[in-house]
Protein backbone atom coordinates (compact mmCIF):
# COMPACT_ATOMS: atom_id res chain seq x y z
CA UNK A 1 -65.85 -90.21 -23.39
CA UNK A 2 -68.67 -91.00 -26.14
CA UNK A 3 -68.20 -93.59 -29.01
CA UNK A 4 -68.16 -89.94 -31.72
CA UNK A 5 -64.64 -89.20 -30.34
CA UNK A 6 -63.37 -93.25 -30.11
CA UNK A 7 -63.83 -93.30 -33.69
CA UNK A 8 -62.61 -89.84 -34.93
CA UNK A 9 -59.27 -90.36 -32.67
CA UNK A 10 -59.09 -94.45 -34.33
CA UNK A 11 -60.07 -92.87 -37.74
CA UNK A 12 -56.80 -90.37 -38.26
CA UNK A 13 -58.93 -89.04 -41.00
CA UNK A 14 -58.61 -85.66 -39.93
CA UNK A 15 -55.87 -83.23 -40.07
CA UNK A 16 -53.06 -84.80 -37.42
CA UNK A 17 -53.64 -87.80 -39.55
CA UNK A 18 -52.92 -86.34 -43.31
CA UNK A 19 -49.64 -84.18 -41.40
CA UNK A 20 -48.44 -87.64 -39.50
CA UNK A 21 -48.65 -89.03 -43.23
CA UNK A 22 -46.88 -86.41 -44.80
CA UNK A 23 -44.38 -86.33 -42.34
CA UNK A 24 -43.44 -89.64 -42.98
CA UNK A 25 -43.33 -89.51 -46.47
CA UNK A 26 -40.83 -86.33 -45.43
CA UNK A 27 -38.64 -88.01 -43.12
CA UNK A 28 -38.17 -91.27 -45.24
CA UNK A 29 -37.19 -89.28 -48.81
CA UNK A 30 -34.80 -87.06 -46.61
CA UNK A 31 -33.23 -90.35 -45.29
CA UNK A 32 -33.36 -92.32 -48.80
CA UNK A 33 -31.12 -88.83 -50.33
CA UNK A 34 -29.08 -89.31 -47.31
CA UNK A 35 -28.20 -92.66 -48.09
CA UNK A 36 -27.68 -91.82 -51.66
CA UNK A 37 -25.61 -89.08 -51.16
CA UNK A 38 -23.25 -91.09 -48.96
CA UNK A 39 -23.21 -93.41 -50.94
CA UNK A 40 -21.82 -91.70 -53.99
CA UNK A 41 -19.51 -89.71 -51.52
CA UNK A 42 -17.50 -93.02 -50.68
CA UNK A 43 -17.72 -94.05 -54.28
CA UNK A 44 -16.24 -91.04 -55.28
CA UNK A 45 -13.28 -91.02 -52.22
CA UNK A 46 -12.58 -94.82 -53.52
CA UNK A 47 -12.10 -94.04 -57.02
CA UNK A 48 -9.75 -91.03 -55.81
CA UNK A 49 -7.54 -93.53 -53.60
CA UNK A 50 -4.34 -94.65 -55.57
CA UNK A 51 -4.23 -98.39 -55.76
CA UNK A 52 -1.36 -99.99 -54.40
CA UNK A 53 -0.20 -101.29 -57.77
CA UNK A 54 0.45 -97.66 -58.64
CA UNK A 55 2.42 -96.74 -55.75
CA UNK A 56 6.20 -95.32 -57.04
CA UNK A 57 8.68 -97.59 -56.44
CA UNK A 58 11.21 -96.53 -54.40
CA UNK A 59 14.79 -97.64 -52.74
């Protein structure tokens, strides 16, 4: 192999490089609305849970 493709393939300048990036920057905004969305999901199924102090009394 000659030193021109060493430093093209150590570069990522080119276009595998930019996708890899953007890919990335993808994948890790699809996982932070993920977490958020989960997130609010069991915040909402809390607040929907009757507390035990409001459980009907019964005999």
């Amino acid at each position: 192999m000659s030193d021109k493709n060493d430093k093209s393939e150590k570069a990522g300048s080119g276009w595998s490089g930019k996708a890899a990036l953007a890919g990335a920057a993808i994948g890790s905004a699809a996982i932070a609305a993920a977490l958020l969305y989960a997130s609010r999901r069991k915040e909402r199924a809390e607040k929907s849970k009757p507390s035990p102090n409001d459980a009907p009394e019964t005999d």
